[in-house]
Protein backbone atom coordinates (compact mmCIF):
# COMPACT_ATOMS: atom_id res chain seq x y z
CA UNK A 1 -11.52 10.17 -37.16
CA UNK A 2 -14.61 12.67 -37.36
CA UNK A 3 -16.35 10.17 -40.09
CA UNK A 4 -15.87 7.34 -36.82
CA UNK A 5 -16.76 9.42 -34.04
CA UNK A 6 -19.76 10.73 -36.09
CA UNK A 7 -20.68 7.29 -36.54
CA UNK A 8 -20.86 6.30 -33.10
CA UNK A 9 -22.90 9.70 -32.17
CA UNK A 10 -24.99 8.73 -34.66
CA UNK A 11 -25.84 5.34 -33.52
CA UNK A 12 -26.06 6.46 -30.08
CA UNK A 13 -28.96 8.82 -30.69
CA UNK A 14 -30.89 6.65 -33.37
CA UNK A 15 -30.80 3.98 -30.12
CA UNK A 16 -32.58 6.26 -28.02
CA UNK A 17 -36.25 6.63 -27.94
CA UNK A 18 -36.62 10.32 -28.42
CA UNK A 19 -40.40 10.40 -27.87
CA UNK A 20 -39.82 9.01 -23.75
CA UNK A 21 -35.81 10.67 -23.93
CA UNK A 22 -36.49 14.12 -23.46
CA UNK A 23 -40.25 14.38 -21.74
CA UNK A 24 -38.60 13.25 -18.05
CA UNK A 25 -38.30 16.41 -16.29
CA UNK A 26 -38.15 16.46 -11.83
CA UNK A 27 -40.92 15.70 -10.74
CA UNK A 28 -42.18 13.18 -13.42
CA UNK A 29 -44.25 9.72 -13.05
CA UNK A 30 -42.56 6.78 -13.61
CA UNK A 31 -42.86 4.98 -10.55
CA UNK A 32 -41.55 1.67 -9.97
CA UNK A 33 -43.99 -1.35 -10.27
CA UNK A 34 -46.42 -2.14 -7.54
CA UNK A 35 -45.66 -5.04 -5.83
CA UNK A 36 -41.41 -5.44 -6.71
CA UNK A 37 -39.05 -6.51 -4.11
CA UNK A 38 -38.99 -8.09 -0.40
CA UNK A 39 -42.35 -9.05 1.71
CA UNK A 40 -42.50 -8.64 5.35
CA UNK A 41 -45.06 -9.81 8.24
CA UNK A 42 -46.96 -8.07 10.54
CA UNK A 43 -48.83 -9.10 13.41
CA UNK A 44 -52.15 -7.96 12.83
CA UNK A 45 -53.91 -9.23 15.88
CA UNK A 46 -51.24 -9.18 18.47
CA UNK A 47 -50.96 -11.88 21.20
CA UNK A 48 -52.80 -10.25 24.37
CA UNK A 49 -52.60 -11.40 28.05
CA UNK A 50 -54.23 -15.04 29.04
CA UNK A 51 -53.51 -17.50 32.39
CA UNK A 52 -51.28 -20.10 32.15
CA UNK A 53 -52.25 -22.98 30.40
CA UNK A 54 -55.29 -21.24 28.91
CA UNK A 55 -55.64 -20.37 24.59
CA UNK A 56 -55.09 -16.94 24.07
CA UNK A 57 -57.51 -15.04 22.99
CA UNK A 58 -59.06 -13.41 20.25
CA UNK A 59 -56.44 -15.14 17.76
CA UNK A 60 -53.30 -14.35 16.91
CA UNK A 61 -52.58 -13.07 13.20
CA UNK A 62 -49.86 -12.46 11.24
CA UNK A 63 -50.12 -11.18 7.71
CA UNK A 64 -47.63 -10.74 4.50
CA UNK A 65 -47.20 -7.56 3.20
CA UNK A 66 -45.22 -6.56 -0.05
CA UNK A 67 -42.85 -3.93 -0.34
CA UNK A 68 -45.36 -1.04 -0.93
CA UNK A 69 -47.81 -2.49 1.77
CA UNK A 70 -50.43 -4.43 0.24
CA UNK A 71 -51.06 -7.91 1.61
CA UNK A 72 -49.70 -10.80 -0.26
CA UNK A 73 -52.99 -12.86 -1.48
CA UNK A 74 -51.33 -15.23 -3.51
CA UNK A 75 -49.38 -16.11 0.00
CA UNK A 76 -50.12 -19.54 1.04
CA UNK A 77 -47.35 -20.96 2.93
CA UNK A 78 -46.54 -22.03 6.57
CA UNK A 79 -46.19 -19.47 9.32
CA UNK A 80 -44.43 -20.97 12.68
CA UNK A 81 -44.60 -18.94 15.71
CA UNK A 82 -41.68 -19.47 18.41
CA UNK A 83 -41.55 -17.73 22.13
CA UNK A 84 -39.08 -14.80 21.78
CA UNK A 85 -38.90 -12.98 24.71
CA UNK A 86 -39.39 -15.48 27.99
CA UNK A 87 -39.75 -13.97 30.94
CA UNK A 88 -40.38 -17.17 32.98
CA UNK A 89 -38.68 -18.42 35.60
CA UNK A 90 -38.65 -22.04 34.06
CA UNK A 91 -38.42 -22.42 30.17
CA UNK A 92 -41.85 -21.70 28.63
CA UNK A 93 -43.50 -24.16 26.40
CA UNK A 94 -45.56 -22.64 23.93
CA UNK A 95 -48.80 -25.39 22.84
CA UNK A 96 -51.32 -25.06 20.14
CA UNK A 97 -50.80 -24.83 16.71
CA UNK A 98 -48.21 -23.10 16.04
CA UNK A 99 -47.52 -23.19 12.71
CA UNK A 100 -50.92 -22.08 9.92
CA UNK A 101 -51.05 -22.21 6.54
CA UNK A 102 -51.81 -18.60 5.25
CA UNK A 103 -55.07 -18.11 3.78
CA UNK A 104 -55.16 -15.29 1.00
CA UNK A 105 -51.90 -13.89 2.64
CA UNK A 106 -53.10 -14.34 6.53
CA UNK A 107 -52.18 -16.66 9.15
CA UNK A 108 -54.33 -17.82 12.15
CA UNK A 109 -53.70 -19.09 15.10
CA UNK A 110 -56.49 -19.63 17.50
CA UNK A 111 -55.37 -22.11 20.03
CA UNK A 112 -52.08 -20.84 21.55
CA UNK A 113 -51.19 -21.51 24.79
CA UNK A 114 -48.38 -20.74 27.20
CA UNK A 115 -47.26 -23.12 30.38
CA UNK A 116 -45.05 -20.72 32.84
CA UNK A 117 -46.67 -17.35 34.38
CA UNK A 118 -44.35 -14.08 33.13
CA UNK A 119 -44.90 -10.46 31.99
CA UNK A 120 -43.62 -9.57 29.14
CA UNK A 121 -43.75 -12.29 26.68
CA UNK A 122 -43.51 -12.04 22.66
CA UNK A 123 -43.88 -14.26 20.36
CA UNK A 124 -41.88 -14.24 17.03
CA UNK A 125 -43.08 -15.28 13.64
CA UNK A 126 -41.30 -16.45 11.11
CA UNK A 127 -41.51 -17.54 7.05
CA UNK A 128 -39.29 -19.05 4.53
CA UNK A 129 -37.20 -21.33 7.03
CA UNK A 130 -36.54 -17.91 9.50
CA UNK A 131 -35.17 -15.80 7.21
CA UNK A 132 -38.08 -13.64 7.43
CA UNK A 133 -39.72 -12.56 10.98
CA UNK A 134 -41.23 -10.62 12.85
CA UNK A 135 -41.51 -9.89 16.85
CA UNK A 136 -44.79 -9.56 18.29
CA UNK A 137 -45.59 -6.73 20.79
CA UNK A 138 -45.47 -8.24 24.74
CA UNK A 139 -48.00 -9.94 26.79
CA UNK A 140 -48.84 -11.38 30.21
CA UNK A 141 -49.19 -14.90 31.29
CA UNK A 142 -50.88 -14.83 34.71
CA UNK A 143 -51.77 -17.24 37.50
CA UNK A 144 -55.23 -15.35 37.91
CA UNK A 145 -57.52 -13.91 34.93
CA UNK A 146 -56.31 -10.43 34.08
CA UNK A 147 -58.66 -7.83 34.87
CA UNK A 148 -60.29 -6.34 31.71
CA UNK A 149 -58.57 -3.39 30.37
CA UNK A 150 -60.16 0.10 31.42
CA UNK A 151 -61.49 2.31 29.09
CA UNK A 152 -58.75 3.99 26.73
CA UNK A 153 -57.00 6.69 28.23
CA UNK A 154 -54.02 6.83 25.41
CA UNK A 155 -52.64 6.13 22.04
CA UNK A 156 -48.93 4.39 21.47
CA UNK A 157 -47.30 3.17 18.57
CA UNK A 158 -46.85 -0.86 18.60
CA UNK A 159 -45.20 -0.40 15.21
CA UNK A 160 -43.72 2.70 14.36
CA UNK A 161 -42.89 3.98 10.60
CA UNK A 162 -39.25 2.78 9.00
CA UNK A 163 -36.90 4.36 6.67
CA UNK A 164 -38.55 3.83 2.86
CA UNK A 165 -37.75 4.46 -0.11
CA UNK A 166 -39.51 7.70 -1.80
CA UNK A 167 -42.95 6.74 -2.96
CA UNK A 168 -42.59 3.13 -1.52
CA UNK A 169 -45.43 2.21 1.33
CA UNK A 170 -44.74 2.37 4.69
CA UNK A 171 -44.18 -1.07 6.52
CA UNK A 172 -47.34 -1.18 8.10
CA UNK A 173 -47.65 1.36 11.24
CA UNK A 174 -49.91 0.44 14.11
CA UNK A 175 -51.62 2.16 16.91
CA UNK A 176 -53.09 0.97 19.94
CA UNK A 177 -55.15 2.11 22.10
CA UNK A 178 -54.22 1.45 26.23
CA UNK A 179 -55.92 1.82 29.30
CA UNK A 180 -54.36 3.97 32.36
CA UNK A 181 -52.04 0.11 33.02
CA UNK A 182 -50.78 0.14 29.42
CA UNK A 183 -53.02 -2.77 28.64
CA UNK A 184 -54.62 -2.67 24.99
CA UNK A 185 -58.11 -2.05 25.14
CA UNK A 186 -59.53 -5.13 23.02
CA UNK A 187 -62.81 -3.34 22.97
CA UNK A 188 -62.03 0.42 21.49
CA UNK A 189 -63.11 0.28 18.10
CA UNK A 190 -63.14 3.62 17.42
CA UNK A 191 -61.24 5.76 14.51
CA UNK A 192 -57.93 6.57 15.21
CA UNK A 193 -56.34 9.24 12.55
CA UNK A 194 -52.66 9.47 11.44
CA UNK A 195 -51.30 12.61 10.34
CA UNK A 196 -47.55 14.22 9.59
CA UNK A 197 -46.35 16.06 12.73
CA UNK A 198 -42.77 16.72 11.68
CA UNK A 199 -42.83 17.41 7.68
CA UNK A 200 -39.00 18.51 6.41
CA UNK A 201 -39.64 17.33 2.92
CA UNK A 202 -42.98 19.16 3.10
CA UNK A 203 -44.83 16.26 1.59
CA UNK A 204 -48.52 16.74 0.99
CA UNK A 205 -49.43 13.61 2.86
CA UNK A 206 -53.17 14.38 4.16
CA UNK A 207 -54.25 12.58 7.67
CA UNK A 208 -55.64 8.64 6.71
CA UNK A 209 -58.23 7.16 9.54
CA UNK A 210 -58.51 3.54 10.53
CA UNK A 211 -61.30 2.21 12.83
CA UNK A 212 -60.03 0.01 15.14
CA UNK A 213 -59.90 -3.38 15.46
CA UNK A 214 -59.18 -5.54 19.02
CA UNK A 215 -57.94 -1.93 19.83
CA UNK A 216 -55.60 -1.78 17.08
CA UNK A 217 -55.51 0.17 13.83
CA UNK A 218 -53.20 -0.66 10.73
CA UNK A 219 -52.18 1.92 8.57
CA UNK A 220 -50.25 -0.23 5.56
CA UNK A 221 -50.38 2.21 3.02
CA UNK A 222 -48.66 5.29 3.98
CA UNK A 223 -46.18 7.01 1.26
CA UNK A 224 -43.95 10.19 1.17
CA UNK A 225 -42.57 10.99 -2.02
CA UNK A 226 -40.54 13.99 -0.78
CA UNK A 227 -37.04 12.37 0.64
CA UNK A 228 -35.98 13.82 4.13
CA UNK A 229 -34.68 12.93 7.79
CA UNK A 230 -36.63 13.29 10.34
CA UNK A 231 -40.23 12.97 9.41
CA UNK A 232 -42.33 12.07 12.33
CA UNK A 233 -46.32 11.02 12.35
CA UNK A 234 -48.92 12.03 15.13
CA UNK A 235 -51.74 9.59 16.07
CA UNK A 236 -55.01 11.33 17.61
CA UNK A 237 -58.60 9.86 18.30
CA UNK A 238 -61.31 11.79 19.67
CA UNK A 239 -61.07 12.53 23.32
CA UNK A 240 -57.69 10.95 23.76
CA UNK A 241 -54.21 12.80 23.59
CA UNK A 242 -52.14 13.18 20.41
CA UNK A 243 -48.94 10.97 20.45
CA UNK A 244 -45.92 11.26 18.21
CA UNK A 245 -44.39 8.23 16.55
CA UNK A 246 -40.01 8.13 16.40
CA UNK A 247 -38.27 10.37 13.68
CA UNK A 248 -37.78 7.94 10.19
CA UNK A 249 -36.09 9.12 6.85
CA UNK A 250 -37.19 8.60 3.58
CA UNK A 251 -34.82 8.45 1.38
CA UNK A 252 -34.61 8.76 -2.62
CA UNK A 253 -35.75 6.05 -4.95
CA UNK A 254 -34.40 4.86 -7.78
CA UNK A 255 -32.98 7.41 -10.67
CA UNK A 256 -35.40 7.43 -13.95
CA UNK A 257 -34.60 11.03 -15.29
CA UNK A 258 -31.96 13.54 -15.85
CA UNK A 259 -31.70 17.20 -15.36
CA UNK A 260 -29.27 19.70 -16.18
CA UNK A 261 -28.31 21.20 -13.21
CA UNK A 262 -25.59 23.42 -14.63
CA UNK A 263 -26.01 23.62 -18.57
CA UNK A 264 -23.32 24.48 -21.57
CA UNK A 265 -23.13 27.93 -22.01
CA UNK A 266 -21.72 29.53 -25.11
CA UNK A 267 -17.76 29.18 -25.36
CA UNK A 268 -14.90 29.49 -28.53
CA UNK A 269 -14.17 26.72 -30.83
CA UNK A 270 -12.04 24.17 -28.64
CA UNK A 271 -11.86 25.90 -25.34
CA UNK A 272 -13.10 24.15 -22.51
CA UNK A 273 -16.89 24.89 -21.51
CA UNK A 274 -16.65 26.71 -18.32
CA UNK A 275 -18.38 26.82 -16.11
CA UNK A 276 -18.49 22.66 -15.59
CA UNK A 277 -21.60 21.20 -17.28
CA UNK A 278 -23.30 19.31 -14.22
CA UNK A 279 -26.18 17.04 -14.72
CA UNK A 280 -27.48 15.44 -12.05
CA UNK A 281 -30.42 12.31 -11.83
CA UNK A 282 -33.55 12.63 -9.58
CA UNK A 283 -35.86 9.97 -8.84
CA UNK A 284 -39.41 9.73 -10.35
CA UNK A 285 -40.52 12.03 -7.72
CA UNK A 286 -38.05 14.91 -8.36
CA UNK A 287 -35.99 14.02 -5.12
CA UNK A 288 -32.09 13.91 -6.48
CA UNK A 289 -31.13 10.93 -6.32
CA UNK A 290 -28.25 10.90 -4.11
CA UNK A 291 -27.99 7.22 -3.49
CA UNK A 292 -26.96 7.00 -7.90
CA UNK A 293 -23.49 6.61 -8.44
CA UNK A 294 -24.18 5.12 -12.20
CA UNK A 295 -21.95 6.81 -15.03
CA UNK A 296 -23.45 9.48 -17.23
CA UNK A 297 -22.64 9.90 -20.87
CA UNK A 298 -22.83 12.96 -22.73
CA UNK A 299 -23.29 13.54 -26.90
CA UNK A 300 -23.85 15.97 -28.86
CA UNK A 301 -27.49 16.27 -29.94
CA UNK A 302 -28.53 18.76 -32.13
CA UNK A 303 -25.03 19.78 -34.49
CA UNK A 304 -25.01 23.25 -35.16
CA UNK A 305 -21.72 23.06 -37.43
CA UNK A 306 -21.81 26.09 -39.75
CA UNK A 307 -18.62 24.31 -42.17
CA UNK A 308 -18.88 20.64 -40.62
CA UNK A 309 -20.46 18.82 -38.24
CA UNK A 310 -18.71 19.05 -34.74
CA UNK A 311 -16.88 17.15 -32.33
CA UNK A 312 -17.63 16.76 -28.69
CA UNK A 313 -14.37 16.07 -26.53
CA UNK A 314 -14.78 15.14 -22.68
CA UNK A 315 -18.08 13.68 -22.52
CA UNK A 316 -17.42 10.68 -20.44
CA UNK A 317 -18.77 8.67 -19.43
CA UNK A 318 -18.54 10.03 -16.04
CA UNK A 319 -19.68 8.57 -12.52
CA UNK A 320 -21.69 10.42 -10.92
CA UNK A 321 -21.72 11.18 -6.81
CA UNK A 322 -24.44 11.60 -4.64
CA UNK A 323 -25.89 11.95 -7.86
CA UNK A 324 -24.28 14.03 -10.00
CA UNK A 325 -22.09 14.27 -12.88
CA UNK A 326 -19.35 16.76 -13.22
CA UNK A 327 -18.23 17.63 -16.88
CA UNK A 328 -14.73 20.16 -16.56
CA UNK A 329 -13.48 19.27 -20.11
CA UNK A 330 -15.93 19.38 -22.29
CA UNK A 331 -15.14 21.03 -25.38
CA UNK A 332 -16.43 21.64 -29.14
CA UNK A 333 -14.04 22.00 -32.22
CA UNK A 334 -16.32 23.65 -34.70
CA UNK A 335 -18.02 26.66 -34.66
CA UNK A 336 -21.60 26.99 -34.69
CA UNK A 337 -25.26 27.75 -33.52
CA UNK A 338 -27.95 26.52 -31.47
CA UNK A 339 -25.73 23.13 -30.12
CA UNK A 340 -27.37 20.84 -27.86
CA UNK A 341 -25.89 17.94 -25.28
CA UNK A 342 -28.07 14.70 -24.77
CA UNK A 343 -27.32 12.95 -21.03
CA UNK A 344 -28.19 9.31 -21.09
CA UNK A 345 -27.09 6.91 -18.04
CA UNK A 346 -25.00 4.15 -19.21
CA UNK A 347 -26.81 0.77 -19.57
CA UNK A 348 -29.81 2.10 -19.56
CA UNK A 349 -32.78 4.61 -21.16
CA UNK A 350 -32.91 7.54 -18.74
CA UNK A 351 -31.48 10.69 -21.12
CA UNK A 352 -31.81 14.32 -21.47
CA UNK A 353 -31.04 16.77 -24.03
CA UNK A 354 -29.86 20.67 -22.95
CA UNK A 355 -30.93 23.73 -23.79
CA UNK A 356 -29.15 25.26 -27.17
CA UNK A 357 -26.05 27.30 -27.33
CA UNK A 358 -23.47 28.20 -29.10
CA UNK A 359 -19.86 27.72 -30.02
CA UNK A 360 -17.89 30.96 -31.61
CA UNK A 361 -14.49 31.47 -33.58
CA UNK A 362 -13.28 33.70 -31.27
């Protein structure tokens, strides 16, 4: 039995790649890769007021964004706008072209026109037969020309921040910039600065400034990398008020290392290893990674056998919760010095090895 077991210990460790195994440590650098998962749209020139039956103006864009905020370039399919909201008294009909082909990941649309007066209109936009979209902020459709907005009197968020994933960008956040009537000022093209107001995870973020454009400034490349609830952001531009966006979480990212939260200490030959060994998986930004519920294997790494090598008992592999894994029966039969444990994740080439210790006859 020991010549089997020490045969698959064996082959377990030769597998691993001991020069990337035991370098992870909280608070390490392998991020995921740029670009990976869903895209989303944003409407980076929002729809503004207009009379009935006239093109809204400037134009109307929408543009794809990956999952860590930089637009799609490579994007060159349709985008079809629809009336969401309508506010009409009669059904609105909404004329123009209403569906663009994306240039380098952005859509135009510079003949839109609505047919029934209202307040309060969106539009929504949509890829990939509707199962992406995205809701414009609301406008006015008026009998008369709308007077032109006042000068800016205050900030508001037309897209405030969502939960993300640690280190993942931001949808993209905008800020407008409204007259004393809530109407965007099309003409403030000043800087407008976002900062952290409410920090818990006390992430270094530093402030990022966008001049506006149409009265609108996009921020699409905000991260956090410390995970928390209730993070807030504060948008200020000179002479204006400071405004505060909603509270958002960001929550841990993926698990790529290990750490041993609560390591072996030295125990007799075959007793159990008390107190529990707990090793627990954090994400590449030292956040644990409570969202892991993988299994965790332990092995013995170094084998300090002073007659024979010895035999780990209890090891798992052992799911872990909210990120951790609880070892209450480990043992080691043969005495010895300077013992370590190597924690690997099941499936895949996270690992870990202990600090040395040591197991005694008596």
């Amino acid at each position: 039995m020991k010549t089997l077991h020490l045969t698959l210990v064996a082959a377990l460790v030769a597998g691993c790649h001991f020069d990337k195994l035991f370098n992870s440590a909280p608070g390490g650098s392998h991020a995921p890769p740029p670009g990976s998962g869903s895209i989303r749209l944003a409407f980076t020139a929002q729809p503004t007021d207009a009379m009935k039956d006239s093109i809204i103006k400037p134009p109307v864009q929408v543009t794809v964004f990956d999952s860590v905020g930089n637009v799609v370039t490579s994007f060159a399919g349709d985008v079809t706008l629809a009336i969401g909201n309508d506010p009409g008294v009669l059904k609105a009909r909404l004329s123009g072209r209403s569906q663009a082909a994306a240039s380098a990941g952005v859509a135009t649309f510079g003949d839109l026109s609505i047919n029934q007066l209202g307040n309060g209109y969106t539009l929504i936009a949509t890829i990939d037969a509707g199962t992406i979209t995205k809701e414009s902020g609301s406008f006015n459709i008026t009998a008369v020309p709308s007077p032109p907005p006042g000068s800016a009197t205050t900030l508001a968020f037309t897209q405030q921040p969502q939960t993300t994933a640690a280190g993942t960008a931001i949808a993209p956040v905008q800020v407008a910039a409204l007259d004393n009537a809530g109407r965007t000022v099309t003409t403030f093209t000043g800087p407008i600065t976002i900062s952290l107001d409410a920090n818990p995870g006390g992430d270094p973020l530093s402030p990022r400034t966008v001049n506006a454009v149409n009265g609108l400034a996009t921020f699409s490349n905000l991260r956090i990398d410390k995970a928390a609830s209730g993070y807030t952001l504060s948008a200020s531009a000179n002479g204006l008020p400071n405004v505060p966006s909603i509270a958002f979480t960001i929550v841990p990212g993926t698990a790529t290392q290990l750490a041993f939260t609560v390591p072996p200490r030295d125990t007799r030959t075959g007793a159990t290893i008390q107190p529990p060994v707990q090793v627990t998986a954090y994400d590449a930004f030292g956040n644990q990674a409570t969202n892991f519920s993988g299994s965790i294997l332990l092995a013995i790494g170094h084998n300090g056998g002073l007659l024979f090598p010895g035999t780990l008992s209890g090891g798992g592999p052992l799911p872990a919760v909210n990120g951790v894994a609880v070892f209450s029966n480990l043992s080691i039969d043969v005495a010895g010095n300077g013992y370590t444990l190597i924690a690997t994740i099941v499936g895949g080439s996270v690992g870990r090895e202990s600090a040395p210790f040591n197991i005694t006859v008596l």
